[in-house]
Protein backbone atom coordinates (compact mmCIF):
# COMPACT_ATOMS: atom_id res chain seq x y z
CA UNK A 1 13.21 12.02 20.54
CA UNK A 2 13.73 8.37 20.88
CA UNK A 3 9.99 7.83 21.95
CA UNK A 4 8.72 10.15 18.93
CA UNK A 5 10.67 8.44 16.49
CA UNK A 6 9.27 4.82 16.45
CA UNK A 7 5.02 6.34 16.34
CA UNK A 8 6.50 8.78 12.97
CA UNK A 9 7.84 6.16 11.64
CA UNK A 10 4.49 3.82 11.84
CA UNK A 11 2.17 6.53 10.99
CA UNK A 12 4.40 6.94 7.91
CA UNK A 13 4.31 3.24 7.15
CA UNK A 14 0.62 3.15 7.09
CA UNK A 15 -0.42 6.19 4.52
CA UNK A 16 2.28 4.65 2.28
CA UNK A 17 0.13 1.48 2.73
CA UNK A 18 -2.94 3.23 2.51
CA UNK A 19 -2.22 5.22 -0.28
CA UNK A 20 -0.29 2.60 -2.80
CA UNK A 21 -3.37 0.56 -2.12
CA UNK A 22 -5.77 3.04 -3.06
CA UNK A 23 -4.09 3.92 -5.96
CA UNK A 24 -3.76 0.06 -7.11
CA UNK A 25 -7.13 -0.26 -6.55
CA UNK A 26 -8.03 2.25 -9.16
CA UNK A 27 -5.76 0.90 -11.50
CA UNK A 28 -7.28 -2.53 -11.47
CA UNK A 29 -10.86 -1.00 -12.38
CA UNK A 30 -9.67 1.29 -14.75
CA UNK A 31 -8.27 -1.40 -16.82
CA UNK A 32 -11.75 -3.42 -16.71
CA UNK A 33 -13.93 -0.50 -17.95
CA UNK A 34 -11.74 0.47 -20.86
CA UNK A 35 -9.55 -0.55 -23.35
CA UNK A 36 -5.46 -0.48 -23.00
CA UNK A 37 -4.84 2.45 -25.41
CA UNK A 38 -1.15 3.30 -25.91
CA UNK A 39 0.43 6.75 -26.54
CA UNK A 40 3.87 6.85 -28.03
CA UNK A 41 5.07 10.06 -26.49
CA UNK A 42 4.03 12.67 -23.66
CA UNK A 43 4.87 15.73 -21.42
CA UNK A 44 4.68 14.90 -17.21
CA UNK A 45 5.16 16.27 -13.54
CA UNK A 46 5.62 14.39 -10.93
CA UNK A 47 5.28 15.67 -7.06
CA UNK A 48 4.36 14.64 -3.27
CA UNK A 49 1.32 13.31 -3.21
CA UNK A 50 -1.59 14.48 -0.74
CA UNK A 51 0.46 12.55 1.68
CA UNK A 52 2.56 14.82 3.18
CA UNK A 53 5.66 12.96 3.87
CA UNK A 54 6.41 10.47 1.17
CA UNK A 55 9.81 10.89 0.17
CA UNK A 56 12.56 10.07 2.99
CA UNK A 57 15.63 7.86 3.23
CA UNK A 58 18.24 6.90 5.32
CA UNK A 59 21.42 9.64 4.77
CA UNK A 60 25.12 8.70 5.76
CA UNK A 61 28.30 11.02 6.44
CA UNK A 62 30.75 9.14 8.16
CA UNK A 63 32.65 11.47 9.53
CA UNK A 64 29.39 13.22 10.92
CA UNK A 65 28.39 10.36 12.51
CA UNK A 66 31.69 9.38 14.17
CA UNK A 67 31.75 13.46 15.36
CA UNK A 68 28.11 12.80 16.86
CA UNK A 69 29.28 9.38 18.65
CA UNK A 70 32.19 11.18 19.78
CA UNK A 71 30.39 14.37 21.23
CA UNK A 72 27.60 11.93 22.67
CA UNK A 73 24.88 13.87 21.23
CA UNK A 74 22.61 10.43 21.66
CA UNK A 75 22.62 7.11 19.27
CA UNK A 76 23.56 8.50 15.44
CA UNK A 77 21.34 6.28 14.09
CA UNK A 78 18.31 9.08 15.13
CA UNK A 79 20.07 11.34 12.83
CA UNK A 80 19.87 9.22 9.92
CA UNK A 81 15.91 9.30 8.60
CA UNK A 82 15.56 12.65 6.76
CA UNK A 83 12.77 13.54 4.39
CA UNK A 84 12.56 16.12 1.31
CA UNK A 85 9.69 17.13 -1.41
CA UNK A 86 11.06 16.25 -4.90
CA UNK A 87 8.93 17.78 -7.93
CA UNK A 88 10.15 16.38 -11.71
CA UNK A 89 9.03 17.24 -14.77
CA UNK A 90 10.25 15.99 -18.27
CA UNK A 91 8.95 14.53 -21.72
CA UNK A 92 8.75 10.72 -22.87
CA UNK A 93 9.54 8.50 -26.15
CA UNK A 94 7.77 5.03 -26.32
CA UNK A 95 9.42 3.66 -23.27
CA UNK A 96 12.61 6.44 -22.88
CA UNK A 97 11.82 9.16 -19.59
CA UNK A 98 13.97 12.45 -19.51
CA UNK A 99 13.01 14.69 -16.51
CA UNK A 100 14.68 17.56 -14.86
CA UNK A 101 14.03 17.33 -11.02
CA UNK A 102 14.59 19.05 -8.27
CA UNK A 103 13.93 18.44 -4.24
CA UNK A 104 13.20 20.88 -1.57
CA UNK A 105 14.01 20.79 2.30
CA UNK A 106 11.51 19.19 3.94
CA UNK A 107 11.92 19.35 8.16
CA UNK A 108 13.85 16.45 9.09
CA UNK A 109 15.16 16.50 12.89
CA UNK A 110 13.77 16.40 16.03
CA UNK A 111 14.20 18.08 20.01
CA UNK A 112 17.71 19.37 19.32
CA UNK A 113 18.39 19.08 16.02
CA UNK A 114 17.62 19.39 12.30
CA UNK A 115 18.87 18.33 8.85
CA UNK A 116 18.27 19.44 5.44
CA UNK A 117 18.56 18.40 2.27
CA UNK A 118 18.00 20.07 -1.51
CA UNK A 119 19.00 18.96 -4.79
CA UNK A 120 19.35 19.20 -8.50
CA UNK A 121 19.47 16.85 -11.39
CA UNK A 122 19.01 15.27 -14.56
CA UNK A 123 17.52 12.22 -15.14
CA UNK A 124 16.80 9.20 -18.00
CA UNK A 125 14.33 6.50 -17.31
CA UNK A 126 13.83 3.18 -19.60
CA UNK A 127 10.88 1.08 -19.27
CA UNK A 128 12.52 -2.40 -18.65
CA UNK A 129 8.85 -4.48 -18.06
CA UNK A 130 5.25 -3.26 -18.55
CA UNK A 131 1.78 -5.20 -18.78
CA UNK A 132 -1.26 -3.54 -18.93
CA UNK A 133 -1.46 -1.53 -15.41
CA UNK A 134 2.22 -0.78 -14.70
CA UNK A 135 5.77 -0.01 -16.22
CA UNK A 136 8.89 -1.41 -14.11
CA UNK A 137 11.56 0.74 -14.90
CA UNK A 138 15.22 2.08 -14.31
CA UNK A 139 16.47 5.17 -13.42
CA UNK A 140 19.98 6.61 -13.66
CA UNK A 141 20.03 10.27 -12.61
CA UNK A 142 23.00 13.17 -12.15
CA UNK A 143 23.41 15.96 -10.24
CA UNK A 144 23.92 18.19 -7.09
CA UNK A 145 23.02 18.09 -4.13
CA UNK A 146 23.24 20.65 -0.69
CA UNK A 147 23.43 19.24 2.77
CA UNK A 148 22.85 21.32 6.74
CA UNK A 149 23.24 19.74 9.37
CA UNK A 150 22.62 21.99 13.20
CA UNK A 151 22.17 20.82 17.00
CA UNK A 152 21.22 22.91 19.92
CA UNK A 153 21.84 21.77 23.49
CA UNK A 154 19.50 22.45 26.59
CA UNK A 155 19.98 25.88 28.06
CA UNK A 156 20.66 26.51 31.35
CA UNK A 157 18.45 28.45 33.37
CA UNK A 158 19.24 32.05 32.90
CA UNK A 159 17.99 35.93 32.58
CA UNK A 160 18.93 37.36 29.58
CA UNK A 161 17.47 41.22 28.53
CA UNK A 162 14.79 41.28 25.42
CA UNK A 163 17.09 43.87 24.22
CA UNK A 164 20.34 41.73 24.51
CA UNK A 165 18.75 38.55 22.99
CA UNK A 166 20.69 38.88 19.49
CA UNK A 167 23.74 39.79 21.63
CA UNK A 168 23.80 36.48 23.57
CA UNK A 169 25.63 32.94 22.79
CA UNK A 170 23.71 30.21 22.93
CA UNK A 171 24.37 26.43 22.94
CA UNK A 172 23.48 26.04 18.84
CA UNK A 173 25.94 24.86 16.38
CA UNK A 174 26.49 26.67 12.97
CA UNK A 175 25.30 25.03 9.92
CA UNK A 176 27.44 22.23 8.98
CA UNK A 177 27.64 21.86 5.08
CA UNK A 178 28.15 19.80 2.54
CA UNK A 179 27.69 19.63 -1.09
CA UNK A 180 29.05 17.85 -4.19
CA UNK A 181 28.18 16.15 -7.20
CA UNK A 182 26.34 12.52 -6.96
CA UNK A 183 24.76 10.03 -9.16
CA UNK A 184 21.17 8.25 -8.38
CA UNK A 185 20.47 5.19 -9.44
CA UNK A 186 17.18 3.32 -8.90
CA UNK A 187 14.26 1.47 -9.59
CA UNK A 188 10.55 2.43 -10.88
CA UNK A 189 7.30 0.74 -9.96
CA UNK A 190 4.23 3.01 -11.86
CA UNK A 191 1.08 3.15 -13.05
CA UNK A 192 0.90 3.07 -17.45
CA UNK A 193 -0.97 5.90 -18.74
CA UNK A 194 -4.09 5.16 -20.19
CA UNK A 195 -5.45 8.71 -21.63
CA UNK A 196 -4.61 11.82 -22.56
CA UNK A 197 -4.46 12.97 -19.38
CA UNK A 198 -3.55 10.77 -16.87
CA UNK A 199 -3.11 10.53 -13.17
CA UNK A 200 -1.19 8.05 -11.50
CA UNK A 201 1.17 6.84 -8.30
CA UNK A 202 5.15 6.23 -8.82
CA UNK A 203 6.99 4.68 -6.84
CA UNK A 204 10.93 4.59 -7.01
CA UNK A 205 13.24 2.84 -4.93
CA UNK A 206 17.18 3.91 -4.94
CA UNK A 207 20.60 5.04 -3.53
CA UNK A 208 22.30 8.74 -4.03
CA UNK A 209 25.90 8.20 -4.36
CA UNK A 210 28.41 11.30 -4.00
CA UNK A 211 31.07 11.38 -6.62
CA UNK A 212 33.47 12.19 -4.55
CA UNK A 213 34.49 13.50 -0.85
CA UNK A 214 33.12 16.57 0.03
CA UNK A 215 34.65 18.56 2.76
CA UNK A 216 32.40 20.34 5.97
CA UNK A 217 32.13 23.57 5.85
CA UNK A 218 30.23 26.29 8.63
CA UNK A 219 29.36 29.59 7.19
CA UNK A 220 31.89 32.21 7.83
CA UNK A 221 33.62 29.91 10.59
CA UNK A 222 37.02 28.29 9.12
CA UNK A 223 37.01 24.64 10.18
CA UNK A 224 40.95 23.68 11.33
CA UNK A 225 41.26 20.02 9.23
CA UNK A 226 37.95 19.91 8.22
CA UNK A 227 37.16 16.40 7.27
CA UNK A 228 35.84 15.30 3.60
CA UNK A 229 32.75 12.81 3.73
CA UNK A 230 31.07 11.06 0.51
CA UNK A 231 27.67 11.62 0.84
CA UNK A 232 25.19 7.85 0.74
CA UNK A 233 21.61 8.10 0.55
CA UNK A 234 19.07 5.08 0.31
CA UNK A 235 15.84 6.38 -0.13
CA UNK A 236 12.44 5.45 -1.20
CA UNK A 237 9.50 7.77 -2.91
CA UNK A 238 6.17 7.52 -3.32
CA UNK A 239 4.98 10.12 -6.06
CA UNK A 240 1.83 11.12 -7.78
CA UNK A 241 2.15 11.62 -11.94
CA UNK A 242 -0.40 13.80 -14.18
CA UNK A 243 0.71 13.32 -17.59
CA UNK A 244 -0.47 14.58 -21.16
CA UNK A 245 0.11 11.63 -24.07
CA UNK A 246 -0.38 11.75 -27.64
């Protein structure tokens, strides 16, 4: 896990790199063969791009992590990248963004274990600096959000019956859950449309924050003092935009 970590991680790195820089690239032409028209209002959708993995962050639970210190299930910081596909759509004013959005699992884990994440919310975007190419903007989002968390253990060598397979116990956790309310604040680098239907990167920058302390939950499985954890998220997205302006 520890060895597989670092090469996702740079492979990630570099087709952010790659495509930012194509999409800049693009950008800068576009704005030599044509004139800067602007377009007062529009409808958009926003998704992954043709990168596959381009929204990810770094989670926190503290409780989870002290249990996975405690239970030496390796270092707790492995447990901390986790990815998920967030599509948005919404309808904008002059410089004013409201979007309804909404983020899928993605597979986030790795030998023995795996996390997922899901979400809901609303959001309102203002347009703070633009020039010609881009729009800097902020982003102050609310919402919901649904958290698993499971971790299997080697098994030891044994001879189990195909037809007592479902009737066996094996060394894998329940789902450990946890949900609440959060807020998301962030930041906005993207592209300005230019037509009436445009096409262009986003990226955002920013930190989920859970409203309040959740507790862990497992299924049907009653947790004796279950502990409460406020959910902290920084993450970072890379997005592709197709919008229609008027």
């Amino acid at each position: 896990m520890s060895a597989k970590s670092p090469v996702m991680k740079k492979w990630t790195c570099c087709l952010f790199a790659v495509f930012f820089i194509t999409t800049i690239s693009y950008a800068q032409i576009d704005s030599l063969l044509q004139q800067l028209k602007r377009f007062e209002n529009g409808i958009f959708f926003r998704s992954i791009s043709l990168v596959p993995v381009t929204s990810g962050g770094l989670i926190y639970f503290p409780h989870l992590q002290e249990l996975i210190k405690t239970a030496q299930l390796g270092n707790p910081k492995f447990y901390n990248f986790i990815f998920n596909n967030p599509f948005e759509i919404g309808i904008r004013s002059n410089d004013w963004f409201y979007s309804l959005n909404a983020s899928l699992p993605a597979f986030s884990g790795g030998k023995h274990f795996n996390q997922r994440l899901g979400s809901a919310m609303f959001g309102i975007e203002k347009t703070m600096f633009q020039n010609d190419n881009y729009r800097a903007n902020f982003y102050l989002g609310a919402g919901y959000y649904a958290y698993a968390f499971s971790f299997s253990k080697n098994e030891p060598n044994r001879q189990v019956a195909f037809q007592n397979l479902f009737k066996t116990s094996f060394l894998v956790t329940p789902d450990l859950k946890n949900r609440g309310a959060m807020l998301n604040i962030g930041v906005v680098l993207a592209h300005r449309e230019k037509s009436k239907t445009a096409i262009g990167s986003y990226l955002r920058l920013g930190y989920w924050w859970g409203l309040q302390k959740s507790p862990w939950k497992a299924g049907t499985i009653t947790i004796v003092e279950a502990p409460r954890d406020r959910m902290g998220l920084l993450y970072l997205q890379l997005l592709v935009t197709i919008s229609r302006n008027k």
